[in-house]
Protein backbone atom coordinates (compact mmCIF):
# COMPACT_ATOMS: atom_id res chain seq x y z
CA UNK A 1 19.75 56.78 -7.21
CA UNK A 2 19.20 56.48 -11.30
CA UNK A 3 21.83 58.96 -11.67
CA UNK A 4 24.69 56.64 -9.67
CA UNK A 5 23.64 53.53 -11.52
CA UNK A 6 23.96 55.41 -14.77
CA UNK A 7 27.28 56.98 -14.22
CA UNK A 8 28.42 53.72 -12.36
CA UNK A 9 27.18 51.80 -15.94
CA UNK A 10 28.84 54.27 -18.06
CA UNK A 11 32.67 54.27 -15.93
CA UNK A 12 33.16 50.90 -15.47
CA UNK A 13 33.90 50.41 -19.55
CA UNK A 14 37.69 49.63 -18.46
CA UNK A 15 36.24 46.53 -16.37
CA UNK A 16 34.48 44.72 -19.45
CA UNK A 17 35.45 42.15 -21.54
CA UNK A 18 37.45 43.68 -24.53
CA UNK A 19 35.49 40.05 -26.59
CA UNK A 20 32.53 41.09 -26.11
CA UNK A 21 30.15 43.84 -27.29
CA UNK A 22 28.17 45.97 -24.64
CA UNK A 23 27.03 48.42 -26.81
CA UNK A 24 24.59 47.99 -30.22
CA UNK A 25 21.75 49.11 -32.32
CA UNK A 26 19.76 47.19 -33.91
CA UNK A 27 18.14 47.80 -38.05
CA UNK A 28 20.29 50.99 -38.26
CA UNK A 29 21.61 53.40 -41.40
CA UNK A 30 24.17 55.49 -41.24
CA UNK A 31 25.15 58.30 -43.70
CA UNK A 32 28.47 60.02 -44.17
CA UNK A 33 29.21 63.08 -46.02
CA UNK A 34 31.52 65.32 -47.42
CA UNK A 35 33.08 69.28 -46.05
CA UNK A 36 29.86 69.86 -48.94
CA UNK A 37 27.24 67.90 -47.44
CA UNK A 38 27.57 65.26 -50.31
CA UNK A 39 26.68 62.06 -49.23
CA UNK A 40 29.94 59.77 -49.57
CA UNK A 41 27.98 56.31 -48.30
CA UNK A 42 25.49 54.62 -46.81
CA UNK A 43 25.66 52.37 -44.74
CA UNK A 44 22.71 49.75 -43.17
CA UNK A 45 22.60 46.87 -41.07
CA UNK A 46 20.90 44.59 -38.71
CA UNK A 47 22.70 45.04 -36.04
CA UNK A 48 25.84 47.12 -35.32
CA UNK A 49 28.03 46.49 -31.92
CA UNK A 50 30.57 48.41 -30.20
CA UNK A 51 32.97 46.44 -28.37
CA UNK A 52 34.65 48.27 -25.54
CA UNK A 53 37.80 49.82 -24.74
CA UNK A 54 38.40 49.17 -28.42
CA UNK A 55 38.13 51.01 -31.80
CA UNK A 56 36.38 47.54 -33.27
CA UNK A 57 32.69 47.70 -34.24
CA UNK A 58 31.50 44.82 -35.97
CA UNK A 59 28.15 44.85 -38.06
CA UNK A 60 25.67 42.02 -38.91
CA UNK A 61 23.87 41.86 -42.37
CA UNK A 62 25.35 45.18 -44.00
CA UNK A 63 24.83 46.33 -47.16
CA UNK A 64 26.45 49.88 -48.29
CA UNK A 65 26.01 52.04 -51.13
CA UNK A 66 29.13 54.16 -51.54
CA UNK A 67 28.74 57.05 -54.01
CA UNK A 68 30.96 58.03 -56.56
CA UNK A 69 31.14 61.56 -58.75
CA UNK A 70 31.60 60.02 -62.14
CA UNK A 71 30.75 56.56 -61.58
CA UNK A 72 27.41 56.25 -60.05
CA UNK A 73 27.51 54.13 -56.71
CA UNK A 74 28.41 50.76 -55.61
CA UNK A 75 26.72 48.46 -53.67
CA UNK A 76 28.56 46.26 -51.23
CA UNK A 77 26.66 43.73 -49.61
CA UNK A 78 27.09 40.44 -47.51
């Protein structure tokens, strides 16, 4: 029974709202890095939301560091 509201929860994506989120985590970080495991950025948040059928993600409170070989970093914040 879990296992057919799960699967049922997880196919219907093409019958949501493209407006509205349905996916999100809340007080997250995430890190990307380079083919040398260099960190490039990071990024954090309050709240980060997927919206479906969609590339578009929007976050709420971010601040990012991005990282820079010469420079130091920047620090983007809203």
């Amino acid at each position: 029974m879990i296992e057919y509201i799960l699967s049922s929860a997880l196919n219907r994506d093409n019958q949501l709202d493209d407006k509205i989120a349905n996916h999100y985590l809340t007080d997250f970080t995430m890190t990307e890095t380079d083919n040398r495991g260099e960190i490039s950025w990071i990024l954090d948040g309050e709240r980060l939301e997927k919206f479906p059928n969609s590339e578009r993600s929007e976050v709420i409170r971010p601040s990012m560091k991005i990282l820079s070989e010469n420079d130091g970093y920047w620090i983007v914040c809203k």
